[in-house]
Protein backbone atom coordinates (compact mmCIF):
# COMPACT_ATOMS: atom_id res chain seq x y z
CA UNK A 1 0.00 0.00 0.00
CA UNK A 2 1.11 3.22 -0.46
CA UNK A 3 0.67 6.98 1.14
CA UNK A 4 1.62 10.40 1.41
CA UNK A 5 4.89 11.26 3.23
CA UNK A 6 2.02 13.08 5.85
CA UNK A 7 -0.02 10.12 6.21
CA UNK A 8 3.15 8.49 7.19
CA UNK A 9 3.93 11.08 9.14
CA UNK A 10 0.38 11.08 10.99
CA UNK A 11 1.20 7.52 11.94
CA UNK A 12 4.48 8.01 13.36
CA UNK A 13 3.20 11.26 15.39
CA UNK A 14 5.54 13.34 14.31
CA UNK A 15 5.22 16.40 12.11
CA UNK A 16 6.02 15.90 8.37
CA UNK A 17 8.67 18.71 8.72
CA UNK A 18 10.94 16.79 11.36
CA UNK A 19 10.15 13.23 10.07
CA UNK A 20 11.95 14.67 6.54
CA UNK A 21 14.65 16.28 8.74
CA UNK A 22 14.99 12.93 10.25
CA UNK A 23 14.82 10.96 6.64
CA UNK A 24 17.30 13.74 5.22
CA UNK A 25 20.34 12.17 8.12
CA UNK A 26 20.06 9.09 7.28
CA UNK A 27 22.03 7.20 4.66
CA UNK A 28 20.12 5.89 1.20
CA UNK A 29 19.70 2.60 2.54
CA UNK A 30 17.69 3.06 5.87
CA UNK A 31 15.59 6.35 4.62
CA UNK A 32 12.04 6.02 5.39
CA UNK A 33 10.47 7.57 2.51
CA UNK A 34 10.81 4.56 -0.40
CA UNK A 35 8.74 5.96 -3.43
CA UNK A 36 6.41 3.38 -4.75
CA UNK A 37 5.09 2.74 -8.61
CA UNK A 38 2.46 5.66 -7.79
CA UNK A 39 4.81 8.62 -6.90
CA UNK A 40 3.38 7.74 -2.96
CA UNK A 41 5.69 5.99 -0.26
CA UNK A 42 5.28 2.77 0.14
CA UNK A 43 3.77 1.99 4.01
CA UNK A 44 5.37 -1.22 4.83
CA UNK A 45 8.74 -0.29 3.99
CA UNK A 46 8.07 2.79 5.70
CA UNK A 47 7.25 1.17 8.57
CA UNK A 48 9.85 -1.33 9.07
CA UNK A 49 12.43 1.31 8.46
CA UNK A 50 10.57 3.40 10.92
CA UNK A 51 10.32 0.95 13.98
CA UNK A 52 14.29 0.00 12.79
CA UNK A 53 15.36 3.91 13.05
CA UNK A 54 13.73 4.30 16.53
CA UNK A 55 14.95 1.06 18.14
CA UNK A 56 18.82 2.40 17.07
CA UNK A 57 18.15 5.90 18.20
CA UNK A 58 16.53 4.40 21.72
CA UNK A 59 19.76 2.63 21.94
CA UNK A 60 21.73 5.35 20.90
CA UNK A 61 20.52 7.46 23.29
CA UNK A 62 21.24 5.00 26.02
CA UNK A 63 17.31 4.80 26.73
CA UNK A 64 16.30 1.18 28.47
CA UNK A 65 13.78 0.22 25.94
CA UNK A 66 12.11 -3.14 25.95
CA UNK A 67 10.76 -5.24 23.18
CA UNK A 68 7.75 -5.44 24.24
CA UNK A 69 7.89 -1.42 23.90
CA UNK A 70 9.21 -1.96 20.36
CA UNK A 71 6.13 -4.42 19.47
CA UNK A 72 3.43 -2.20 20.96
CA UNK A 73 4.72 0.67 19.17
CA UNK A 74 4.76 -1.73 16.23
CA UNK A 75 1.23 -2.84 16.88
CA UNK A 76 0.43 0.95 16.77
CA UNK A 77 1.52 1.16 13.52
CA UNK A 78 -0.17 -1.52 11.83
CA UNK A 79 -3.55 -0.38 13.72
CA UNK A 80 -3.37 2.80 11.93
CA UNK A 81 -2.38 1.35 8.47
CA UNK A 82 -5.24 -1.76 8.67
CA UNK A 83 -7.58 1.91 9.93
CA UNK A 84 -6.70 3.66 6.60
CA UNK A 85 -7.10 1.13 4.23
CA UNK A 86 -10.23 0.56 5.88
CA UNK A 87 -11.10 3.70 5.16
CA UNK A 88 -9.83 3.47 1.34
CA UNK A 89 -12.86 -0.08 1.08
CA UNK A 90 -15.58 1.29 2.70
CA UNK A 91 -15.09 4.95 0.24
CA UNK A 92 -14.30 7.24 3.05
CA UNK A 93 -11.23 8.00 2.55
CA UNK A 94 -10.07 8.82 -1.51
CA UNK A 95 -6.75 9.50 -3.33
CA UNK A 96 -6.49 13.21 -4.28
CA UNK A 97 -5.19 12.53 -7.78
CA UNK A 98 -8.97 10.76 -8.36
CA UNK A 99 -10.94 13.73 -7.05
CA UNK A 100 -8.77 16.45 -9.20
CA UNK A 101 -9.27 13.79 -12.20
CA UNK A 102 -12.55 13.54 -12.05
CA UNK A 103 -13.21 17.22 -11.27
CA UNK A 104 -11.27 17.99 -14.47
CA UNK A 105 -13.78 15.85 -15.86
CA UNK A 106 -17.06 17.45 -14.69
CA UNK A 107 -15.20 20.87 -15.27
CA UNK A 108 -14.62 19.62 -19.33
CA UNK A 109 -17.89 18.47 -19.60
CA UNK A 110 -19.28 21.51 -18.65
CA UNK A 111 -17.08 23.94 -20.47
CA UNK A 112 -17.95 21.31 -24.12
CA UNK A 113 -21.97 22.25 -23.12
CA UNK A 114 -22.01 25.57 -22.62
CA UNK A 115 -19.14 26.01 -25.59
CA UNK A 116 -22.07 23.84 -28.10
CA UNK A 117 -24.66 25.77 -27.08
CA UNK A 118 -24.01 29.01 -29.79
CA UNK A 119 -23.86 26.19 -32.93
CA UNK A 120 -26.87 24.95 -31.65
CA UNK A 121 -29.08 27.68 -31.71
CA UNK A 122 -26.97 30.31 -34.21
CA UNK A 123 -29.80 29.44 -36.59
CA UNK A 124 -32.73 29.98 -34.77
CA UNK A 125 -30.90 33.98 -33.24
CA UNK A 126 -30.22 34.77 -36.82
CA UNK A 127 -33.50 36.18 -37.65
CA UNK A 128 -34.61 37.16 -34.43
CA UNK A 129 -34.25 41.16 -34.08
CA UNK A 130 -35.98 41.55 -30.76
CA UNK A 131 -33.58 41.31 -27.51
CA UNK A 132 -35.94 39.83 -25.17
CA UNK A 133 -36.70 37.24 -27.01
CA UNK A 134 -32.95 36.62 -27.86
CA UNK A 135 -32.49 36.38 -23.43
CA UNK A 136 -35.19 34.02 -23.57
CA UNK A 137 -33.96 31.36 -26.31
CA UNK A 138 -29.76 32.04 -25.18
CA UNK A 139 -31.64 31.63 -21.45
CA UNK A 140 -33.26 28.36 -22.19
CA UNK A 141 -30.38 26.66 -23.47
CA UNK A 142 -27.88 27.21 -21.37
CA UNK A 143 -30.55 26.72 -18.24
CA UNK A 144 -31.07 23.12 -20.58
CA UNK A 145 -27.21 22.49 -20.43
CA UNK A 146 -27.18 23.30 -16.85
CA UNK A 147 -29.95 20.77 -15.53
CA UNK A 148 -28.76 18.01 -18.31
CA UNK A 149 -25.12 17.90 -16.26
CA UNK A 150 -26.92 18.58 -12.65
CA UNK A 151 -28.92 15.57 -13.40
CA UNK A 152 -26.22 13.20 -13.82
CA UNK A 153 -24.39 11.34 -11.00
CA UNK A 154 -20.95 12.59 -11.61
CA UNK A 155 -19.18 9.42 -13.07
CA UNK A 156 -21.87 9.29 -15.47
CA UNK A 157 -21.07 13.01 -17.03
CA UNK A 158 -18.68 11.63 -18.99
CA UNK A 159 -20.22 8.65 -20.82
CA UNK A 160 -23.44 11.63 -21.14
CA UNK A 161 -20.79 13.58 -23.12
CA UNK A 162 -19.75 11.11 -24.98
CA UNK A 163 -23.25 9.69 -26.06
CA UNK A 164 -24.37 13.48 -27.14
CA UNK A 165 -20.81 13.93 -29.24
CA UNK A 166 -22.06 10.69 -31.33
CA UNK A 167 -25.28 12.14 -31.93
């Protein structure tokens, strides 16, 4: 699985400023930020490299810690990872890069509707000489466009936009 470097940083309780500061000391080998195939760190590495880097600096530091204080911080750790991909299943929880992706979606669709609607009704304007009834028919449409994309569920504005280019 893989998170941000502040997700990580959530889990290990320490701000994402000093757990870089801490990642930035140490040699290649035993960093804990290991970028995965998505451009995210991936969270087991992380946290074997994290529970490895705090048992040495315990020890460095002279600090009587016990194993059994290295497994229940351990424990910790994987009870916060098994709570976020919980999270991820039950849809609570989403990637970033999805939301701004599909945003980017709903903002294209919208931008293609309202951009159609002067081809579709440059015919009918044409003729017209009054200005009201110009507001009216330029009104209509784009209140048309409007409700067409506020009626559909958001995953489903694309395949709507496709269906209406192959008309």
């Amino acid at each position: 699985m893989e998170l941000t470097q502040a997700a990580l940083a959530e889990m290990a309780g320490l701000s994402l400023r000093r757990l870089q500061q801490i990642n930035k000391d140490l040699p290649p080998e035993e960093q804990l930020f290991v970028k995965g195939e998505g451009g995210k760190c991936d969270a087991a590495m992380f946290l074997r490299r994290w529970v490895q880097y705090s048992v040495n600096k315990a020890v460095e530091n002279n600090d009587k810690i016990s194993l059994d204080q290295v497994r229940a911080q351990h424990e910790l750790l994987k009870i916060q990872k098994t709570e976020i991909e919980l999270f991820v299943r039950r849809g609570e929880l989403v990637d970033a890069e999805e939301v701004r992706s599909l945003w980017d979606d709903v903002v294209t669709t919208v931008r293609n509707r309202l951009m159609h609607i002067p081809t579709t009704v440059a015919q009918r304007l044409v003729m017209l000489k009054d200005p009201a009834e110009i507001k009216t028919i330029l009104d209509r449409e784009i209140r048309s466009a409007l409700e067409m994309i506020a009626k559909c569920k958001l995953p489903q504005i694309i395949a709507a936009v496709e269906e209406e280019a192959e008309e």
